[in-house]
PDB file of N, CA and C in Angstrom:
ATOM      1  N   UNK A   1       8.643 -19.404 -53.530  1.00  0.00           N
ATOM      2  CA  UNK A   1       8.482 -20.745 -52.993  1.00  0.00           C
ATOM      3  C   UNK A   1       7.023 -21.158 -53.180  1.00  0.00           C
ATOM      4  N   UNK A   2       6.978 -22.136 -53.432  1.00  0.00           N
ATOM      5  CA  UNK A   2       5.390 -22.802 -53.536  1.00  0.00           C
ATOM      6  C   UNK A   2       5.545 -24.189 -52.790  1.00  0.00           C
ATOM      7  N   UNK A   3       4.515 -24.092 -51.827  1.00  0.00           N
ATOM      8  CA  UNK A   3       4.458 -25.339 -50.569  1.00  0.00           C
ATOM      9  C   UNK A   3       3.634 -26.373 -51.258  1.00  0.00           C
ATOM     10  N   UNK A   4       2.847 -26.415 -52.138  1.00  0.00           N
ATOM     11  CA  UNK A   4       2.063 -27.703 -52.412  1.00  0.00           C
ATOM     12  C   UNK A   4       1.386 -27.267 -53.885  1.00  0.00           C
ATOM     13  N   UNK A   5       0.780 -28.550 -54.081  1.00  0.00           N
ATOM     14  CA  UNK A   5       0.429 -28.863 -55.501  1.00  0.00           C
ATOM     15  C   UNK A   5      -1.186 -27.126 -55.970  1.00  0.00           C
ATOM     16  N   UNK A   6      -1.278 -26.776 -54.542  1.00  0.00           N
ATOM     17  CA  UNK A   6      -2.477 -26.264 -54.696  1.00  0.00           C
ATOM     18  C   UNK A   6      -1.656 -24.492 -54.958  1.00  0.00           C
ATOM     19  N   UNK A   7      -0.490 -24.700 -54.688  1.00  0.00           N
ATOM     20  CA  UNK A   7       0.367 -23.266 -55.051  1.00  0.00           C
ATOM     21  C   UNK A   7       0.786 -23.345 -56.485  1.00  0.00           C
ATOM     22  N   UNK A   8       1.302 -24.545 -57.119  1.00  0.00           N
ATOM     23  CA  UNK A   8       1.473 -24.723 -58.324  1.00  0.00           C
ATOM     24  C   UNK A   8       0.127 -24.063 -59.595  1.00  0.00           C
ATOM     25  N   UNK A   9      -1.137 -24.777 -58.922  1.00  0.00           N
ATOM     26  CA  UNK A   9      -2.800 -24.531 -59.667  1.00  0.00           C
ATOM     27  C   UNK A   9      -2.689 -22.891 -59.294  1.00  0.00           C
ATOM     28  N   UNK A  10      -2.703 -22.283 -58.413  1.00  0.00           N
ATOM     29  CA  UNK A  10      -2.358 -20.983 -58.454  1.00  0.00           C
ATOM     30  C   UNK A  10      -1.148 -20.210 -59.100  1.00  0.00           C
ATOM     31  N   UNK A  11      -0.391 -20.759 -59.408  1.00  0.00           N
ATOM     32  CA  UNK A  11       0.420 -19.516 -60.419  1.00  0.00           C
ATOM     33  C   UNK A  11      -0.040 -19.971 -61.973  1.00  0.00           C
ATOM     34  N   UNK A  12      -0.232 -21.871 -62.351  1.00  0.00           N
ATOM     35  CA  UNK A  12      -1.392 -21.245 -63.593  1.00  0.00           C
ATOM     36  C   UNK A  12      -2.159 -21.062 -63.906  1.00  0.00           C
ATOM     37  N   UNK A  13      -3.222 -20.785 -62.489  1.00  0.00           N
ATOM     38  CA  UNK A  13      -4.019 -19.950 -62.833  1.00  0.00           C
ATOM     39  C   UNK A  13      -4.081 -18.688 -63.054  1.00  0.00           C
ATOM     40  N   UNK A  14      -3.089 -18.133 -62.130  1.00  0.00           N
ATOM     41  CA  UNK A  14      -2.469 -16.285 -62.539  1.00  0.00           C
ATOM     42  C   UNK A  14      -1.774 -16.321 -64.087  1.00  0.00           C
ATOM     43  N   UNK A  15      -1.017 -17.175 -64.466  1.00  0.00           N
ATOM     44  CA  UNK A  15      -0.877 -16.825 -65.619  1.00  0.00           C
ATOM     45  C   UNK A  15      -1.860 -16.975 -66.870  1.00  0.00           C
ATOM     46  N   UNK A  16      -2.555 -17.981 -66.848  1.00  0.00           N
ATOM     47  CA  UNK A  16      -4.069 -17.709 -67.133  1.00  0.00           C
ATOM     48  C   UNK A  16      -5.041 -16.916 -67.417  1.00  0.00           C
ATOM     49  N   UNK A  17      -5.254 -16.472 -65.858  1.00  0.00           N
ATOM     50  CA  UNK A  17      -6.537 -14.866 -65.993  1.00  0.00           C
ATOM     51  C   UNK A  17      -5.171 -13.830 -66.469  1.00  0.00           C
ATOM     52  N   UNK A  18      -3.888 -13.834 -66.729  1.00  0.00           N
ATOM     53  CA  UNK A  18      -3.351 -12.536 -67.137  1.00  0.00           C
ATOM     54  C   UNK A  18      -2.500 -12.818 -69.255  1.00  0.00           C
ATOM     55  N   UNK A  19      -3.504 -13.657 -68.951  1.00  0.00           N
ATOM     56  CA  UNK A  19      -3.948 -14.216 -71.209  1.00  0.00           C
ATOM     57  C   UNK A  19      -2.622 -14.327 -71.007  1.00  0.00           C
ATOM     58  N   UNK A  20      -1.200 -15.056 -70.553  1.00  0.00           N
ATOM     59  CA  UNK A  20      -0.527 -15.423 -70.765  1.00  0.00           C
ATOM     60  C   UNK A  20      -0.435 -16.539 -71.117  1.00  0.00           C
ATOM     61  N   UNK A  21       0.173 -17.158 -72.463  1.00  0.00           N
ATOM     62  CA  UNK A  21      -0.011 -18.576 -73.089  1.00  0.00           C
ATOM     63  C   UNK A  21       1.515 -19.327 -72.400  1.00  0.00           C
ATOM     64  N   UNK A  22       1.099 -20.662 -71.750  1.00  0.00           N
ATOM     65  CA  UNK A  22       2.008 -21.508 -71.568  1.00  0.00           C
ATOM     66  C   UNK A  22       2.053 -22.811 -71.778  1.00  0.00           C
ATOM     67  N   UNK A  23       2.885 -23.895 -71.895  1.00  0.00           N
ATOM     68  CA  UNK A  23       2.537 -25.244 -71.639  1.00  0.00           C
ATOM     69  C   UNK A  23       3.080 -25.919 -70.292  1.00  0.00           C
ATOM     70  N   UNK A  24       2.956 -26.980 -70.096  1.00  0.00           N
ATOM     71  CA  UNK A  24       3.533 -27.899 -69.039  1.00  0.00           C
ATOM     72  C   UNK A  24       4.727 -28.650 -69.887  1.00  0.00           C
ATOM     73  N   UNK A  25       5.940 -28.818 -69.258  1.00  0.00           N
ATOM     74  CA  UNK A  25       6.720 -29.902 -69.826  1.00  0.00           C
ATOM     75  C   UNK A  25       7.276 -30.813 -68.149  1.00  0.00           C
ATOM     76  N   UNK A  26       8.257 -31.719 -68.850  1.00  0.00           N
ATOM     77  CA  UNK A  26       8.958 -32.242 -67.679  1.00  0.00           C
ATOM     78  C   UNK A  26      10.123 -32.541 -68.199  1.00  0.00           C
ATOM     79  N   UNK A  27      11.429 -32.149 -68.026  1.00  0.00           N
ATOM     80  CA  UNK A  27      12.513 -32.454 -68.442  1.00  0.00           C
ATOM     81  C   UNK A  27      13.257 -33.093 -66.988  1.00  0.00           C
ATOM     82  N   UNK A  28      13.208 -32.782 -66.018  1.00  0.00           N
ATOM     83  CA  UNK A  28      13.899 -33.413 -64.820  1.00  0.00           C
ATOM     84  C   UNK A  28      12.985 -34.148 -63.689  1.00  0.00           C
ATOM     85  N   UNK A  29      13.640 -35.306 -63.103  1.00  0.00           N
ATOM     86  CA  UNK A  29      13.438 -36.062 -62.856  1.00  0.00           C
ATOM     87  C   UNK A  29      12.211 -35.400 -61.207  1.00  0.00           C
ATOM     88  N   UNK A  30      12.764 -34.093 -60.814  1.00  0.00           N
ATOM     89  CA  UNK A  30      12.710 -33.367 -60.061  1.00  0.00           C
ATOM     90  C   UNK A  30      11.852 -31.862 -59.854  1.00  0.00           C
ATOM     91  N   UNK A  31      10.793 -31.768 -61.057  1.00  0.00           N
ATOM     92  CA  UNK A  31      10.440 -30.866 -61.237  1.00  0.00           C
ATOM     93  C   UNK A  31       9.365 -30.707 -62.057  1.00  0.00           C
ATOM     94  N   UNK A  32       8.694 -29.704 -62.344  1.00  0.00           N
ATOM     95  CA  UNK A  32       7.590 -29.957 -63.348  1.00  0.00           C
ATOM     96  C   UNK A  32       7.959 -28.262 -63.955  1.00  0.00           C
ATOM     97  N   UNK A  33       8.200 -27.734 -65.063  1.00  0.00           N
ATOM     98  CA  UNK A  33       8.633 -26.770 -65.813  1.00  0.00           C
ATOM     99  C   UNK A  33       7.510 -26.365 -66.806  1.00  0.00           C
ATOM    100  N   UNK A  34       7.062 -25.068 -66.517  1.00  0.00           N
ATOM    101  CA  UNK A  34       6.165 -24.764 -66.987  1.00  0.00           C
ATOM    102  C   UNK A  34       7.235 -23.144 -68.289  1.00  0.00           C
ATOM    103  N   UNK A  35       6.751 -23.698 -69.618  1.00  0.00           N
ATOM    104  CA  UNK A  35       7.263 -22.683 -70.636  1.00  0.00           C
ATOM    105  C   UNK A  35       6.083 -21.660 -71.160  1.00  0.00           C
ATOM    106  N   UNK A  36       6.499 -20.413 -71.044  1.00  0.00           N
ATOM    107  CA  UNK A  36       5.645 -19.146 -71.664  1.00  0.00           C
ATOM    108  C   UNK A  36       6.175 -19.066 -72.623  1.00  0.00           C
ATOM    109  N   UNK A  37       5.312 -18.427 -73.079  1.00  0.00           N
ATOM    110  CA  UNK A  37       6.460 -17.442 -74.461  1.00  0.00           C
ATOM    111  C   UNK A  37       4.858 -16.123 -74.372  1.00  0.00           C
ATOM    112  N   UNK A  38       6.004 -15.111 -74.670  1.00  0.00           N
ATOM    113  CA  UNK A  38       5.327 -13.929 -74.723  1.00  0.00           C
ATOM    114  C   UNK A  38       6.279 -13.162 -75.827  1.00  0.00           C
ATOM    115  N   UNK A  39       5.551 -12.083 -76.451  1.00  0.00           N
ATOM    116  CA  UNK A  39       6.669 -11.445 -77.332  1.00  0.00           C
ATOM    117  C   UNK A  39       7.718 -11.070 -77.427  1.00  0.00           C
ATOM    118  N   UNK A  40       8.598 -11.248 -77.960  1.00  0.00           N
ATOM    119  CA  UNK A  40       9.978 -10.960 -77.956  1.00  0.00           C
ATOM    120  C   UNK A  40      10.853 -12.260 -76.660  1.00  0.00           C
ATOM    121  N   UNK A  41       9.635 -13.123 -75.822  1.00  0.00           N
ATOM    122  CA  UNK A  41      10.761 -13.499 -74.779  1.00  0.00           C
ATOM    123  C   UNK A  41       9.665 -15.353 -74.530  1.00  0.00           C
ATOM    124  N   UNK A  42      10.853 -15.855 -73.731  1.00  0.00           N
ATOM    125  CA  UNK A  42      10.509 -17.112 -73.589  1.00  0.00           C
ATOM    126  C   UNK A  42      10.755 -17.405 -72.617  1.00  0.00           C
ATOM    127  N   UNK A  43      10.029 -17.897 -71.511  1.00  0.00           N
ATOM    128  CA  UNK A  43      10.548 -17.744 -70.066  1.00  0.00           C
ATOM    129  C   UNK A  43      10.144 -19.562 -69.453  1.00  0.00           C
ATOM    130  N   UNK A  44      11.159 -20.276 -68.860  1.00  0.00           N
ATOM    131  CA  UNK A  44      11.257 -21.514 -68.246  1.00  0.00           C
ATOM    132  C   UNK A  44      10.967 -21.244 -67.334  1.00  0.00           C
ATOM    133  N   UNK A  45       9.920 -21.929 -66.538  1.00  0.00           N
ATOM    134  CA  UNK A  45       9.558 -21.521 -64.768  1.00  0.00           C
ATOM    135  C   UNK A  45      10.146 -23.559 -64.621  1.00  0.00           C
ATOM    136  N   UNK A  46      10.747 -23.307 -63.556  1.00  0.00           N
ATOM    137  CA  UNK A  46      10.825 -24.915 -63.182  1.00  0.00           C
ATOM    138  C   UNK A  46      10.443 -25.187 -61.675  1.00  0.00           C
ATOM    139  N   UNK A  47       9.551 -25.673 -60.935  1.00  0.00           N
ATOM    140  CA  UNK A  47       8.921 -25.449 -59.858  1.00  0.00           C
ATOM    141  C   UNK A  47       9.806 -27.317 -59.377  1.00  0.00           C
ATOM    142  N   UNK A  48      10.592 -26.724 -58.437  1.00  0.00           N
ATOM    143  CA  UNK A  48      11.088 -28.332 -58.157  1.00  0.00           C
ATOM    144  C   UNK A  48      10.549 -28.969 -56.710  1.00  0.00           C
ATOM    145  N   UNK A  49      10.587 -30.595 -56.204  1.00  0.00           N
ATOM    146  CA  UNK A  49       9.706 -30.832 -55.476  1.00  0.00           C
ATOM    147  C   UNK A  49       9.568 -30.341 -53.936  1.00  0.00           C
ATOM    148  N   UNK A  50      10.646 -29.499 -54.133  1.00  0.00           N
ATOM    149  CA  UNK A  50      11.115 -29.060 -52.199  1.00  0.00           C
ATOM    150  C   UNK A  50      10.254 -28.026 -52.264  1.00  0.00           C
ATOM    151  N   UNK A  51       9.757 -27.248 -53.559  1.00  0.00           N
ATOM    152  CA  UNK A  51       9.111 -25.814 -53.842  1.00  0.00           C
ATOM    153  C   UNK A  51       9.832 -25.131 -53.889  1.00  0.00           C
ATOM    154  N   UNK A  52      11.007 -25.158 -54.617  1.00  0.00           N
ATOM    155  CA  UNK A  52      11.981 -24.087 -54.919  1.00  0.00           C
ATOM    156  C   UNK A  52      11.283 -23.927 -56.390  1.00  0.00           C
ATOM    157  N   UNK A  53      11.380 -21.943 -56.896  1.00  0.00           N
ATOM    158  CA  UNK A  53      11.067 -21.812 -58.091  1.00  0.00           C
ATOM    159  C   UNK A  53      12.412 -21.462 -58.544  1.00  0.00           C
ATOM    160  N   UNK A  54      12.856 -21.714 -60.106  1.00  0.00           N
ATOM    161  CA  UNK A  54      13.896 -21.530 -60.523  1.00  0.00           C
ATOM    162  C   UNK A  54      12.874 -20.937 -62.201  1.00  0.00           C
ATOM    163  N   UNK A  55      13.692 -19.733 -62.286  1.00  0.00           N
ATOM    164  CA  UNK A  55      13.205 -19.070 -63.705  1.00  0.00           C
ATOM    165  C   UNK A  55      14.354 -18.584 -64.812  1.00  0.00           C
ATOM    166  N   UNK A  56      14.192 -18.820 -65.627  1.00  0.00           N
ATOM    167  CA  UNK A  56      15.019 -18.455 -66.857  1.00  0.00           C
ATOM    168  C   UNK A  56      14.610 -17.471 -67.771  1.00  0.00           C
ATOM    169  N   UNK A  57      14.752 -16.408 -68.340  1.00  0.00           N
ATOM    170  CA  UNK A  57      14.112 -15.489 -69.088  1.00  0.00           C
ATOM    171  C   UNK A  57      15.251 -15.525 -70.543  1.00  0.00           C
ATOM    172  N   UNK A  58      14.684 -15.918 -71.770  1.00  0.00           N
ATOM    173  CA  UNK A  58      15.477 -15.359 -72.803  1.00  0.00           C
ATOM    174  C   UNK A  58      14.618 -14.897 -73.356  1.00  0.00           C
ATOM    175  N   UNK A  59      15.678 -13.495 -74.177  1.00  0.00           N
ATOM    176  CA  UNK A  59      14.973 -12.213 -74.939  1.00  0.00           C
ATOM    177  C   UNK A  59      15.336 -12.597 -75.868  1.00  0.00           C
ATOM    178  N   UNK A  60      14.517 -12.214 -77.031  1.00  0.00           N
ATOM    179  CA  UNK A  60      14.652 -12.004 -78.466  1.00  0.00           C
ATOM    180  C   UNK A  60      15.530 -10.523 -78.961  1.00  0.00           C
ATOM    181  N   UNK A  61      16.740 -10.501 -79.420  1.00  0.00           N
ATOM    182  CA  UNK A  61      16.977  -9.533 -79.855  1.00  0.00           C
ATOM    183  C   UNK A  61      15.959  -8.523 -81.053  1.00  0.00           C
ATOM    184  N   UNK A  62      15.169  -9.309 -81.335  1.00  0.00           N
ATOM    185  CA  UNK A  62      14.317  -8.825 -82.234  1.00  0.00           C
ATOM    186  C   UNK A  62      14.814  -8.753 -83.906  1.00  0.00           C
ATOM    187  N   UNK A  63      15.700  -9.729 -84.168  1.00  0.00           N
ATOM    188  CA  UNK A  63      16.688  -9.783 -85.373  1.00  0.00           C
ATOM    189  C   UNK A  63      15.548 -11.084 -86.498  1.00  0.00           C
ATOM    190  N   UNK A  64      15.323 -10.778 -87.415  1.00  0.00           N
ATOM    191  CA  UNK A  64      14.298 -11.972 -88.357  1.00  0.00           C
ATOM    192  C   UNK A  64      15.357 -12.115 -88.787  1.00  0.00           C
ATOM    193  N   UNK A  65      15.713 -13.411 -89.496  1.00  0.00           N
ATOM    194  CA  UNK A  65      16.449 -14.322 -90.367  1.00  0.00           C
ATOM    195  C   UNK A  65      15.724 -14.890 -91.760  1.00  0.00           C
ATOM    196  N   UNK A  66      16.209 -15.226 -92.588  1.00  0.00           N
ATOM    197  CA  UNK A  66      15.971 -15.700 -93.635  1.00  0.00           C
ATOM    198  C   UNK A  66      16.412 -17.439 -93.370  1.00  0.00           C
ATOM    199  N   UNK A  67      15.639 -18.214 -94.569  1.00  0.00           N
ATOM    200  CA  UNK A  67      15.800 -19.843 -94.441  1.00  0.00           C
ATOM    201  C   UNK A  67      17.171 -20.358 -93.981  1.00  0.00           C
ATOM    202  N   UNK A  68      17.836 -19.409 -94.778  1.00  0.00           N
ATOM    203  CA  UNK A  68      19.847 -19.475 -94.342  1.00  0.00           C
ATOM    204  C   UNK A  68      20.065 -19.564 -93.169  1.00  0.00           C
ATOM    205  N   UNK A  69      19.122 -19.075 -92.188  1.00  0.00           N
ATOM    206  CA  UNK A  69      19.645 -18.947 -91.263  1.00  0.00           C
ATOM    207  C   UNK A  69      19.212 -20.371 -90.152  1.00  0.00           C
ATOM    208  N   UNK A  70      18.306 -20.596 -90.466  1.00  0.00           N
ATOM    209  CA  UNK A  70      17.417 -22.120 -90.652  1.00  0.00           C
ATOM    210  C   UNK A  70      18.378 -23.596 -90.853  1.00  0.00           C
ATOM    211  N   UNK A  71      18.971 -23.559 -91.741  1.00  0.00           N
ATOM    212  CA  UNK A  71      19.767 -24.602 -92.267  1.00  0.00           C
ATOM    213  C   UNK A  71      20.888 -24.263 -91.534  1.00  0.00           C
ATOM    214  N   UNK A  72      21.633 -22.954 -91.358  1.00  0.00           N
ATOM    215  CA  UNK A  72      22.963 -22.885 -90.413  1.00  0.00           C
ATOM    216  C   UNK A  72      22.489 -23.338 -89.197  1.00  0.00           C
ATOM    217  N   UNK A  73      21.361 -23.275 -88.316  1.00  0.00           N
ATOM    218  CA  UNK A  73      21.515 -23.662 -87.096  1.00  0.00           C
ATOM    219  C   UNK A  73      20.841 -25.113 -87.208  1.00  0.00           C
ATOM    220  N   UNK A  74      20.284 -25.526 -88.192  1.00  0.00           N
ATOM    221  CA  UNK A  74      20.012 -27.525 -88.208  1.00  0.00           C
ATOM    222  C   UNK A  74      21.689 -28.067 -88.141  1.00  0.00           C
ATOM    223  N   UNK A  75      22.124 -26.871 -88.904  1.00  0.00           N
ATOM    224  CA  UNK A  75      23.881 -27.443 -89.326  1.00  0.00           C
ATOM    225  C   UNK A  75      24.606 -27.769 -87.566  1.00  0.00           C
ATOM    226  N   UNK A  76      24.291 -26.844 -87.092  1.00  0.00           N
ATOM    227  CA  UNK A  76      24.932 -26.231 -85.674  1.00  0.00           C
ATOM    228  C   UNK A  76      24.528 -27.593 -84.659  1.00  0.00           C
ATOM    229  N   UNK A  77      23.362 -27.471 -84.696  1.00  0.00           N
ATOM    230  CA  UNK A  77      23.118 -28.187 -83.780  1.00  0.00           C
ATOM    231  C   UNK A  77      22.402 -29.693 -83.820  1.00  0.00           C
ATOM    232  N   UNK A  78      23.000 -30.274 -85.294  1.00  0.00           N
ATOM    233  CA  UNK A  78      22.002 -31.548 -85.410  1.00  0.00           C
ATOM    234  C   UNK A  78      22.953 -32.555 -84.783  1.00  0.00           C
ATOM    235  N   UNK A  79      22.881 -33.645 -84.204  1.00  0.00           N
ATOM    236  CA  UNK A  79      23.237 -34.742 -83.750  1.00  0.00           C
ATOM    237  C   UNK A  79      23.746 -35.656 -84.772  1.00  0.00           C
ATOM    238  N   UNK A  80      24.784 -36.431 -84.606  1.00  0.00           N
ATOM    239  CA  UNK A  80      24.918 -37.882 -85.628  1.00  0.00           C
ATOM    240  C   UNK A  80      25.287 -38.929 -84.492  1.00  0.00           C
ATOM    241  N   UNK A  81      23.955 -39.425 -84.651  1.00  0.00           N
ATOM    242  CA  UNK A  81      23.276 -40.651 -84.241  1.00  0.00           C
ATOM    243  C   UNK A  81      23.605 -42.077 -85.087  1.00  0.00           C
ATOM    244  N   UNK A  82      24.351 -41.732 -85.855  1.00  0.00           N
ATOM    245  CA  UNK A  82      24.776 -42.983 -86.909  1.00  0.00           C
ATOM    246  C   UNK A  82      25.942 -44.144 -86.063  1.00  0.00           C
ATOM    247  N   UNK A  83      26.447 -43.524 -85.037  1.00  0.00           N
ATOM    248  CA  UNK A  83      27.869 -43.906 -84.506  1.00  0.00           C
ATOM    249  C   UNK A  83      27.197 -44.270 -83.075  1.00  0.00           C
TER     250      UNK A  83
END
């Protein structure tokens, strides 16, 4: 739980002094979501306004792909916006 804006400046600052690289995003109307990525993993922190923390962790199986694999998932997941 984090009670105020001055608990938020404290966890990035801990992730910070511990050379962890993150950014700020905002995807909900309700929250401010801070993304890591560290090796092998990518972790969503979403700090919402009551101070509930909600975290997501995905792992990298550690599998490299070739361009093929590039174009199958533009294939997968592109939008048509034409309609």
């Amino acid at each position: 739980m984090i009670k105020d804006i001055e608990g938020l400046i404290q966890l990035l600052e801990r992730l910070k002094g511990s050379h962890i690289y993150f950014q700020l995003a905002r995807y909900r109307d309700d929250a401010v979501s801070i993304e890591v990525f560290v090796p092998g993993q990518r972790w969503e922190i979403d700090v919402l306004t009551d101070g509930e923390v909600c975290v997501e962790v995905f792992k990298s199986a550690g599998e490299i792909y070739g361009s093929e694999k590039l174009e199958e998932l533009i294939s997968e997941f592109a939008s048509d916006r034409s309609g």
